[in-house]
Protein backbone atom coordinates (compact mmCIF):
# COMPACT_ATOMS: atom_id res chain seq x y z
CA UNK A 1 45.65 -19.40 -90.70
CA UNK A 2 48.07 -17.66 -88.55
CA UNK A 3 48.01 -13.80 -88.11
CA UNK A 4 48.83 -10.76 -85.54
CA UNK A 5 47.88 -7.49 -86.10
CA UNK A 6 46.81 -3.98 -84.10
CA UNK A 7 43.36 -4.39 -83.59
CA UNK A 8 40.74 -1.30 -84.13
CA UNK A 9 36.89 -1.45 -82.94
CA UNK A 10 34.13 0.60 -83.37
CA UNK A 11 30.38 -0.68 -83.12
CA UNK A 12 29.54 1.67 -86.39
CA UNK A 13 31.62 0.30 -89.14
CA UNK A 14 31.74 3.54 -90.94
CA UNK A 15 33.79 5.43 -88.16
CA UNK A 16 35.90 2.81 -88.03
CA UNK A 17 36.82 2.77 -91.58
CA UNK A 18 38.61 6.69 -91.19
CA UNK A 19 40.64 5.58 -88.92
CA UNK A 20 42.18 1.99 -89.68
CA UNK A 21 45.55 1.71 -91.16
CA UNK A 22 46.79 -0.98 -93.59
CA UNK A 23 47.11 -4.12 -92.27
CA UNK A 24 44.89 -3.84 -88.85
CA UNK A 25 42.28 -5.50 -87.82
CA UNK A 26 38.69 -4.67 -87.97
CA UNK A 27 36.65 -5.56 -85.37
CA UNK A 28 32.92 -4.48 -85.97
CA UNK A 29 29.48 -5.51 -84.91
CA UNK A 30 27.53 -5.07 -88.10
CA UNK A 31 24.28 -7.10 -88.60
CA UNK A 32 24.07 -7.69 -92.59
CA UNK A 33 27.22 -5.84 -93.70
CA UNK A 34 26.31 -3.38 -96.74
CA UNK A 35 28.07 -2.74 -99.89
CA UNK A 36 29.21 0.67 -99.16
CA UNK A 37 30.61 -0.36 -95.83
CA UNK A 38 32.29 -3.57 -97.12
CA UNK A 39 33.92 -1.70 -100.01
CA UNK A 40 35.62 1.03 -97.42
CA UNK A 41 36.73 -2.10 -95.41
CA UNK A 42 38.31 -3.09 -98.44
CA UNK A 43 40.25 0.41 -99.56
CA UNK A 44 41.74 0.65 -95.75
CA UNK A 45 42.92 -2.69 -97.20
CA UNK A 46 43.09 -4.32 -93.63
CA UNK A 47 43.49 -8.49 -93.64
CA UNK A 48 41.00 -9.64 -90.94
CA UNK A 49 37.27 -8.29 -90.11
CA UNK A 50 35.81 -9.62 -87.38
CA UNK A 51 32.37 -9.40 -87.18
CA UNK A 52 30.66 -9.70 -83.37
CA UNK A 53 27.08 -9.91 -85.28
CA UNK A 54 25.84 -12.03 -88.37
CA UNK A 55 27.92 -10.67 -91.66
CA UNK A 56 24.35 -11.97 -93.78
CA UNK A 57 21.67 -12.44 -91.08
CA UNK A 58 18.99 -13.82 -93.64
CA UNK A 59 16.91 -10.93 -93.56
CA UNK A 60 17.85 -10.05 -97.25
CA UNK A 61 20.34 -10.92 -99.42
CA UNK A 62 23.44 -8.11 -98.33
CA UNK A 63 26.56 -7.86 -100.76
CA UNK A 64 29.24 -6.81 -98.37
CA UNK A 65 30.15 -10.07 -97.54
CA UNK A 66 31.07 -11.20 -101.08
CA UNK A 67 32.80 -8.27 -101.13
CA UNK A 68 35.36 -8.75 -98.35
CA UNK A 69 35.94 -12.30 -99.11
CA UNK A 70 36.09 -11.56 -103.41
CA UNK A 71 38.76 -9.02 -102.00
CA UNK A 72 40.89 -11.15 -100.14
CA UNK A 73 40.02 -10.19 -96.68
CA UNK A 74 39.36 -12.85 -94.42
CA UNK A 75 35.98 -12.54 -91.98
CA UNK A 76 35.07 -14.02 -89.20
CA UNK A 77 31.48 -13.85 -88.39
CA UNK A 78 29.66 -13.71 -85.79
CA UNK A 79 31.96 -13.75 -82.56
CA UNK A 80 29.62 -12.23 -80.03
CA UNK A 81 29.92 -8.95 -78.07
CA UNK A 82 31.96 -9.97 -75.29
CA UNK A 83 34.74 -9.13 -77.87
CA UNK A 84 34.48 -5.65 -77.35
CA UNK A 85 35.35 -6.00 -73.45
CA UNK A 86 37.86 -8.31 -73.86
CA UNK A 87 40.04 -6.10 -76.55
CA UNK A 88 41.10 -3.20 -75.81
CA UNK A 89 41.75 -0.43 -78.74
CA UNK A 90 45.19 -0.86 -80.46
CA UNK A 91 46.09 -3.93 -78.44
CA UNK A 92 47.93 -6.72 -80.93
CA UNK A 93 45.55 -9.62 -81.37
CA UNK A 94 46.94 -12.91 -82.57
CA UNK A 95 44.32 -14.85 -84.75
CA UNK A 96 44.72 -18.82 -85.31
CA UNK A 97 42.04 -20.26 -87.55
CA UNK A 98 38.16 -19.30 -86.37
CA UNK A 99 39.61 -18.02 -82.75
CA UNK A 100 41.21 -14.73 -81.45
CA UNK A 101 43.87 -14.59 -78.79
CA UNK A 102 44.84 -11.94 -77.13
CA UNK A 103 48.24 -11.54 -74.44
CA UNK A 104 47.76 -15.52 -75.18
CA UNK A 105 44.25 -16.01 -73.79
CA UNK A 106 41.44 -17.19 -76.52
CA UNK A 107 38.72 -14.30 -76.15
CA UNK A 108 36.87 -15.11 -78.57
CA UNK A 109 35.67 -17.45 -81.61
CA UNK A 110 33.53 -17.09 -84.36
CA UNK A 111 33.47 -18.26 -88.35
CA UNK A 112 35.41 -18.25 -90.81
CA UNK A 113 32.57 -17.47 -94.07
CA UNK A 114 34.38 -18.95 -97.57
CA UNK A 115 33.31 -17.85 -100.40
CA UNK A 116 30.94 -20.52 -101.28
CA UNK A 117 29.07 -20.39 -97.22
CA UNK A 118 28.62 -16.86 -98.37
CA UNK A 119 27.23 -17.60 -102.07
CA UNK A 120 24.54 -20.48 -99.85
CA UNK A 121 23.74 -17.90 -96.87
CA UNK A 122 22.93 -15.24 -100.03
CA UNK A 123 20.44 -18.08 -101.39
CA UNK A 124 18.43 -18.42 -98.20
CA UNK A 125 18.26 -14.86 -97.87
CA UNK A 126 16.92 -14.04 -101.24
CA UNK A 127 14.16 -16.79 -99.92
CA UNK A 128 12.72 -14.27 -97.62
CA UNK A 129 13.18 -11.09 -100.14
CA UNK A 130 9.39 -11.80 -101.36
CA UNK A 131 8.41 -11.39 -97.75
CA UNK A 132 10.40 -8.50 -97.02
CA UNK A 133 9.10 -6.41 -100.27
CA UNK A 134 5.35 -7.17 -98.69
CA UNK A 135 6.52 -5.01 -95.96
CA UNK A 136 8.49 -2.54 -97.48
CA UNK A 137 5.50 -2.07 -99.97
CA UNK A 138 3.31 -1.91 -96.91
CA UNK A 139 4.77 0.70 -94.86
CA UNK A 140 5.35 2.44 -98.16
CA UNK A 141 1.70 2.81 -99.00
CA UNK A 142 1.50 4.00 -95.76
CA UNK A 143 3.36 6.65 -95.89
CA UNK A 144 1.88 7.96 -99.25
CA UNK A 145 -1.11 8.08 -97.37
CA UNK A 146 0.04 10.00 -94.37
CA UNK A 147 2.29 12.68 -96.59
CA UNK A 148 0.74 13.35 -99.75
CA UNK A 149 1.64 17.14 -99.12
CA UNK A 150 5.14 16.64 -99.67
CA UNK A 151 4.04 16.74 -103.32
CA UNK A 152 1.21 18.89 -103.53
CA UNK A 153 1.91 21.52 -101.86
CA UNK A 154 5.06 24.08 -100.72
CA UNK A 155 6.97 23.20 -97.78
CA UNK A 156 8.74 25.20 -95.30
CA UNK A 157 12.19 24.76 -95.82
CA UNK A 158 15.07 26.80 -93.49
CA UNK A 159 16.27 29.99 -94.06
CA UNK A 160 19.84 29.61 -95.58
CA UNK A 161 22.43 32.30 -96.72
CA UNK A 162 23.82 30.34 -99.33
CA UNK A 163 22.03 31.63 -103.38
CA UNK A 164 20.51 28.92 -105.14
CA UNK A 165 17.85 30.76 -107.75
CA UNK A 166 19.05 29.51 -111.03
CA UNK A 167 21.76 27.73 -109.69
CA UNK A 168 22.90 24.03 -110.12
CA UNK A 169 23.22 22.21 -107.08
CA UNK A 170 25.42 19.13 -106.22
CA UNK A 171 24.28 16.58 -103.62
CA UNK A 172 26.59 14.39 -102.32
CA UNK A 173 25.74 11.39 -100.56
CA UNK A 174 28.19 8.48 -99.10
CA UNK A 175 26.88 5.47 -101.53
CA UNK A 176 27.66 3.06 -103.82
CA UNK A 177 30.35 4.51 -105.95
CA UNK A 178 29.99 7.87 -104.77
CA UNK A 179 33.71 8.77 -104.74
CA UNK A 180 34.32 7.28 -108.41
CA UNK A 181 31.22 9.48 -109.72
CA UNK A 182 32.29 12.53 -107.65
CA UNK A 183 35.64 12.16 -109.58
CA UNK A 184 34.27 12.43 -112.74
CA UNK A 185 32.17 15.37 -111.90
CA UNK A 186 35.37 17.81 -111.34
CA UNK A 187 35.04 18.88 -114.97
CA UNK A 188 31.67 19.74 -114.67
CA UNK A 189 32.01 21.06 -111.38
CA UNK A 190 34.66 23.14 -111.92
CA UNK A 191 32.71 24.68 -115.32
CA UNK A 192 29.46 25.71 -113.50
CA UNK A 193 30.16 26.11 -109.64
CA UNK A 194 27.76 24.26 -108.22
CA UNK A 195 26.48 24.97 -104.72
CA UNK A 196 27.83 21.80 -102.68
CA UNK A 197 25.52 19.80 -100.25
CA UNK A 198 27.06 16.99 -98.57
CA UNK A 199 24.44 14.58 -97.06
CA UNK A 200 26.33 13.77 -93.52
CA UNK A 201 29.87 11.82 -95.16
CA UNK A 202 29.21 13.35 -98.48
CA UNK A 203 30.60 16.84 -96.81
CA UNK A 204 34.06 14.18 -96.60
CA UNK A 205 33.82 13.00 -99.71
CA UNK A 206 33.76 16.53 -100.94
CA UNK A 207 36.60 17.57 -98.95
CA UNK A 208 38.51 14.44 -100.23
CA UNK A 209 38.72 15.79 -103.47
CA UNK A 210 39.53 19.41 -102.12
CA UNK A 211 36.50 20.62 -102.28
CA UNK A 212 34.62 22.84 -99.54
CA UNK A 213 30.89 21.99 -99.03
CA UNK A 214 28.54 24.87 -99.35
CA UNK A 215 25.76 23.50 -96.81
CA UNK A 216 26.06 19.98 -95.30
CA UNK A 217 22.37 18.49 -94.26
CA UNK A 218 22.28 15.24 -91.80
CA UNK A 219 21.82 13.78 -88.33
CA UNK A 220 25.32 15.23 -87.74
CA UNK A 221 26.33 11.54 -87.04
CA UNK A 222 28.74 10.54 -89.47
CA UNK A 223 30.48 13.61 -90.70
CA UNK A 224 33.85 14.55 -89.31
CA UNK A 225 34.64 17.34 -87.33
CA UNK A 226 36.92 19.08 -89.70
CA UNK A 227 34.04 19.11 -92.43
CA UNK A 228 31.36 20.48 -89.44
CA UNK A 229 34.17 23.20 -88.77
CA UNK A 230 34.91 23.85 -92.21
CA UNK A 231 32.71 27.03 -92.24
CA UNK A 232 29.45 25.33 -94.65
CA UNK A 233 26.48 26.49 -93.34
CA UNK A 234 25.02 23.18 -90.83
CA UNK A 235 21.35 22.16 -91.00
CA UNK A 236 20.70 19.45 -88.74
CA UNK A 237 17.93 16.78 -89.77
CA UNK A 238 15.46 16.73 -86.56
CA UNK A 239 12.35 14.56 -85.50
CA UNK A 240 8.91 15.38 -86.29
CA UNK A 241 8.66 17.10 -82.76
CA UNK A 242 11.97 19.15 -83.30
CA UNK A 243 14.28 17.28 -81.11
CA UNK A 244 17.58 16.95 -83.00
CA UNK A 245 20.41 15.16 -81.28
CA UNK A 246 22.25 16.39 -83.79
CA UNK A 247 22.49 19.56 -82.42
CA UNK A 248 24.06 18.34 -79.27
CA UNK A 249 27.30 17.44 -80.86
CA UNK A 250 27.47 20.76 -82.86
CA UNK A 251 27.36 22.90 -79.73
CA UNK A 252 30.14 20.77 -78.15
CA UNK A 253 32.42 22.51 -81.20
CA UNK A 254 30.59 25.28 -81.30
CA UNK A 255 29.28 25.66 -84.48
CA UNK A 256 25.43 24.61 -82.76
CA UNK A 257 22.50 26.93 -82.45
CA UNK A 258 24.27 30.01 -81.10
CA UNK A 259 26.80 29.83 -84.64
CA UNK A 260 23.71 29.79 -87.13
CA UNK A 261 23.04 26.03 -87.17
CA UNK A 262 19.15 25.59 -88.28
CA UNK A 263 17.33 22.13 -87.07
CA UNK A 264 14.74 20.97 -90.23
CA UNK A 265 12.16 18.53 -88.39
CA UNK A 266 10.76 15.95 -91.76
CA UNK A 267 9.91 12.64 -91.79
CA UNK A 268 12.36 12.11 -94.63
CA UNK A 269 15.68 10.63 -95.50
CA UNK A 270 18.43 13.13 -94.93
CA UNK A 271 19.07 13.18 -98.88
CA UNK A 272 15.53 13.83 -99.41
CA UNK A 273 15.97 16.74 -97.66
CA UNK A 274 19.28 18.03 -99.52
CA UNK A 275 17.06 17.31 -102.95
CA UNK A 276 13.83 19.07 -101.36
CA UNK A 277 16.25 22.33 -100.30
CA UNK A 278 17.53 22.70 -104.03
CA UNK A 279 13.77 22.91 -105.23
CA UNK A 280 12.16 24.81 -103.04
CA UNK A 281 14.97 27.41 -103.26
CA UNK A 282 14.82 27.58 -107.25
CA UNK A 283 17.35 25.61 -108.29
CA UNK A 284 17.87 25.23 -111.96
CA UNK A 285 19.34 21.67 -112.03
CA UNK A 286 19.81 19.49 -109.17
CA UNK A 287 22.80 16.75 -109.35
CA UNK A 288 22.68 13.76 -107.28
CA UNK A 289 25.56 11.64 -106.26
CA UNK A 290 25.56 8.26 -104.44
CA UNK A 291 21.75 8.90 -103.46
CA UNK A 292 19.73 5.44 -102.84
CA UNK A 293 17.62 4.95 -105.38
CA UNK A 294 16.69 1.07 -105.92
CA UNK A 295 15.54 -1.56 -103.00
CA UNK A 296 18.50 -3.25 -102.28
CA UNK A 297 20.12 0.14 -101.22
CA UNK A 298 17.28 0.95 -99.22
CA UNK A 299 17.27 -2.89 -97.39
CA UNK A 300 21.24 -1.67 -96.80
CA UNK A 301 20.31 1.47 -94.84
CA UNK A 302 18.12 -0.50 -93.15
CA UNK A 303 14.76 1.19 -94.23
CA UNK A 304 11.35 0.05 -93.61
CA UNK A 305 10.14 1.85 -97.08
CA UNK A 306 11.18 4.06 -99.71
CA UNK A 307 7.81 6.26 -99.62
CA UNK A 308 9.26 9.88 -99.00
CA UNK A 309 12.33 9.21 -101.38
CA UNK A 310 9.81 8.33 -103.91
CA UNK A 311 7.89 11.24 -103.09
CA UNK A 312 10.96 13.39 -103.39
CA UNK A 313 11.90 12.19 -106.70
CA UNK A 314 8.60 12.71 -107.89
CA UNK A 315 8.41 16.55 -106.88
CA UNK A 316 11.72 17.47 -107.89
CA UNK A 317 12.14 14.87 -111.00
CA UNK A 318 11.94 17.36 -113.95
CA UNK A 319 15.24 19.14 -112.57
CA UNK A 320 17.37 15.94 -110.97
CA UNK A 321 19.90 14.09 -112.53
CA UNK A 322 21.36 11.10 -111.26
CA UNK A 323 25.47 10.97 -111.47
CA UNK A 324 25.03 8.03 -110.26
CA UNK A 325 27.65 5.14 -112.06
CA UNK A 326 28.57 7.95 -114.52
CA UNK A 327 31.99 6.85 -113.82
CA UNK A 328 31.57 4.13 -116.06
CA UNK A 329 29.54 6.42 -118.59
CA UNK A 330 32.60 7.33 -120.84
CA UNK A 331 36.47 7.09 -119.90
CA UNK A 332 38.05 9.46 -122.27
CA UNK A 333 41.11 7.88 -124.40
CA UNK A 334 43.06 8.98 -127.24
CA UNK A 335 43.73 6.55 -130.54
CA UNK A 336 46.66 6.67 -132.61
CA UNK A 337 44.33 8.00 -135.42
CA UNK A 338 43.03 10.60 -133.34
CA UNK A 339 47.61 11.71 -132.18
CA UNK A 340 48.99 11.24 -135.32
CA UNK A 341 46.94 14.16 -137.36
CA UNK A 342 47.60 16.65 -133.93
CA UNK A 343 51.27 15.68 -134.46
CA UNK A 344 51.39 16.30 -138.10
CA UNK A 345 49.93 19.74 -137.63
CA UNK A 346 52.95 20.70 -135.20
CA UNK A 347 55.14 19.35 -137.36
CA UNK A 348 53.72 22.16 -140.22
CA UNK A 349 53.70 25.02 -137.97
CA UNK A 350 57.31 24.12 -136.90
CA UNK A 351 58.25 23.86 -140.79
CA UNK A 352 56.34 26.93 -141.30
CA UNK A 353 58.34 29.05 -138.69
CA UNK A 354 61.71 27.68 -140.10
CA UNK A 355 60.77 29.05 -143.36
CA UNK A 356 59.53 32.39 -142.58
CA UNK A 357 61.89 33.17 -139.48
CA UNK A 358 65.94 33.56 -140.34
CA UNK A 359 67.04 32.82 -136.60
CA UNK A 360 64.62 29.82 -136.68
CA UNK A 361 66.07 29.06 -140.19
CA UNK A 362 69.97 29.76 -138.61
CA UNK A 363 69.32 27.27 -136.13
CA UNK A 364 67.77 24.45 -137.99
CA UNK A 365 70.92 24.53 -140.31
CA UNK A 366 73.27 24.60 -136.90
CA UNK A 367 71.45 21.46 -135.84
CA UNK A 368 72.36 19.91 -139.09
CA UNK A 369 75.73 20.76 -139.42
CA UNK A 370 75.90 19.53 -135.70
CA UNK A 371 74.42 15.93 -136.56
CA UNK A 372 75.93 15.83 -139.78
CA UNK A 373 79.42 16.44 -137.37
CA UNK A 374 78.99 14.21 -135.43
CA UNK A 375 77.89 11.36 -137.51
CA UNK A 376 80.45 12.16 -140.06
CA UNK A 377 78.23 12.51 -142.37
């Protein structure tokens, strides 16, 4: 394979993916490339990835892989680092086969994964999966054990401005399929005005679909500036001893401490805090979109455990509902069946009017005369 293309890097995949253009080239270093990521590789629809770290490292068996090469996108794993010194951003990078030229020099080479090395990498990694639940169950227990009061008893939460006593709340969080199910949400949210959390790059996705996010919760990390300046009300997810880097990043726009932002210091998932804020503040139903909720997702977001989501969803459970895939719930169509009664009703009031109105009535008769003219009838 031949190609040359504008090449874009970024170490963190998902701040690449806002800014590549059709037909660049990705370079990333992404250990184990998720779903989530893989699938926004694939809507920037560039040609090449290049991957400086193992695309499926054995650890567990990631999707995003099968993703990019399913979708046509060719990846090349596992090029080393060195890439990232010897390409500059937006320099044109030729590619021929597994290696990568640049101003004619070969900088760097790596492998092509087919289809079927993916589907056999996948099959060694699900080898190790009973392993890796040992320890996810492990540190899980362990953290039951160290938090039970997340349950059992009220929590601080901050101080926000924003009503949520009887309200519904939406909580949007960049996952699988988030966009889709935040799509077919607008009816509902439209109907009952939600208060909007976006989780970090849920305050995009909410903005995506014109939409301005009430409060956005997160490590501030991978939420764009125009959503932080968008006038939400910023809570920034801190360490157990209240050091948020976060923060730091906020006061360099100026939206920080000194503009209202609040630090929250749990040992929690950022979503579990978004869910955790909508209870303790009364809400009446909590909505959850794109939150993780099975293992896989949690081996994507690289998690030792899934303790203080399940925690979470225990405590709040009686008032959460998961949007998640309600995309592909119901897709509303209309029959022939279900037309040709709606048009035979129009056609009745229009017969009606004729009959009881003498312009209506004037005019039908011009429009005969008019065909019958013209026909020659």
């Amino acid at each position: 394979m031949e190609f040359e293309g504008v090449a874009r890097l970024d170490r963190r995949t998902k701040d690449l993916t806002k800014r590549l253009n059709a037909g660049e080239i990705a370079i990333i270093d992404h250990r184990d490339i998720d779903r989530v990521s893989a699938e926004a590789l694939l809507e920037a629809h560039v040609p090449v990835v290049i991957n400086a770290a193992p695309s499926i490292s054995g650890t567990y068996p990631n999707i995003g892989p099968a993703i990019l090469v399913r979708g046509g996108v060719t990846l090349i794993d596992d090029v080393g680092l060195d890439i990232f010194s010897a390409i500059k951003e937006g320099t044109t990078i030729a590619i021929d086969g597994n290696e990568i030229y640049t101003g004619g020099a070969l900088v760097a080479r790596g492998e092509i994964l087919t289809l079927e090395e993916v589907d056999q990498l996948m099959e060694a990694a699900r080898e190790n999966t009973g392993r890796l639940l040992d320890d996810f169950a492990r540190n899980t227990i362990e953290y039951l054990e160290d938090e039970k009061d997340l349950v059992t008893s009220e929590m601080w939460v901050p101080d926000v401005k924003t009503k949520m006593w009887g309200c519904h709340v939406l909580v949007v969080v960049r996952g699988h399929h988030y966009k889709e199910d935040l799509v077919a949400l607008l009816p509902y949210i439209s109907e009952m005005k939600p208060v909007l959390i976006g989780v970090d790059g849920g305050a995009d996705a909410l903005l995506e679909v014109k939409l301005m996010p009430d409060i956005i919760i997160g490590d501030m990390d991978s939420v764009s500036d125009e959503a932080l300046l968008s006038g939400a009300e910023l809570i920034v997810h801190a360490y157990e001893d209240g050091y948020a880097p976060g923060m730091e990043r906020l006061d360099e726009l100026g939206v920080g401490t000194e503009a209202g932002a609040i630090t929250w210091p749990l040992r929690a998932t950022s979503e579990d805090l978004a869910l955790l804020l909508g209870w303790e503040l009364g809400a009446r139903i909590i909505v959850a979109v794109g939150t993780h909720s099975n293992l896989f997702e949690y081996f994507d977001k690289g998690r030792k455990g899934m303790a203080s989501s399940f925690l979470v969803r225990l405590k709040v459970g009686s008032k959460l509902l998961d949007a998640k895939g309600v995309n592909q719930l119901y897709r509303s169509s209309v029959s022939a069946t279900q037309v040709f009664p709606l048009l035979l009703a129009a056609a009745g009031v229009i017969a009606v009017l004729v009959y009881i109105s003498p312009a209506a009535r004037a005019l039908y008769e011009l429009l005969i005369l008019r065909i019958r003219f013209t026909f020659g009838f």
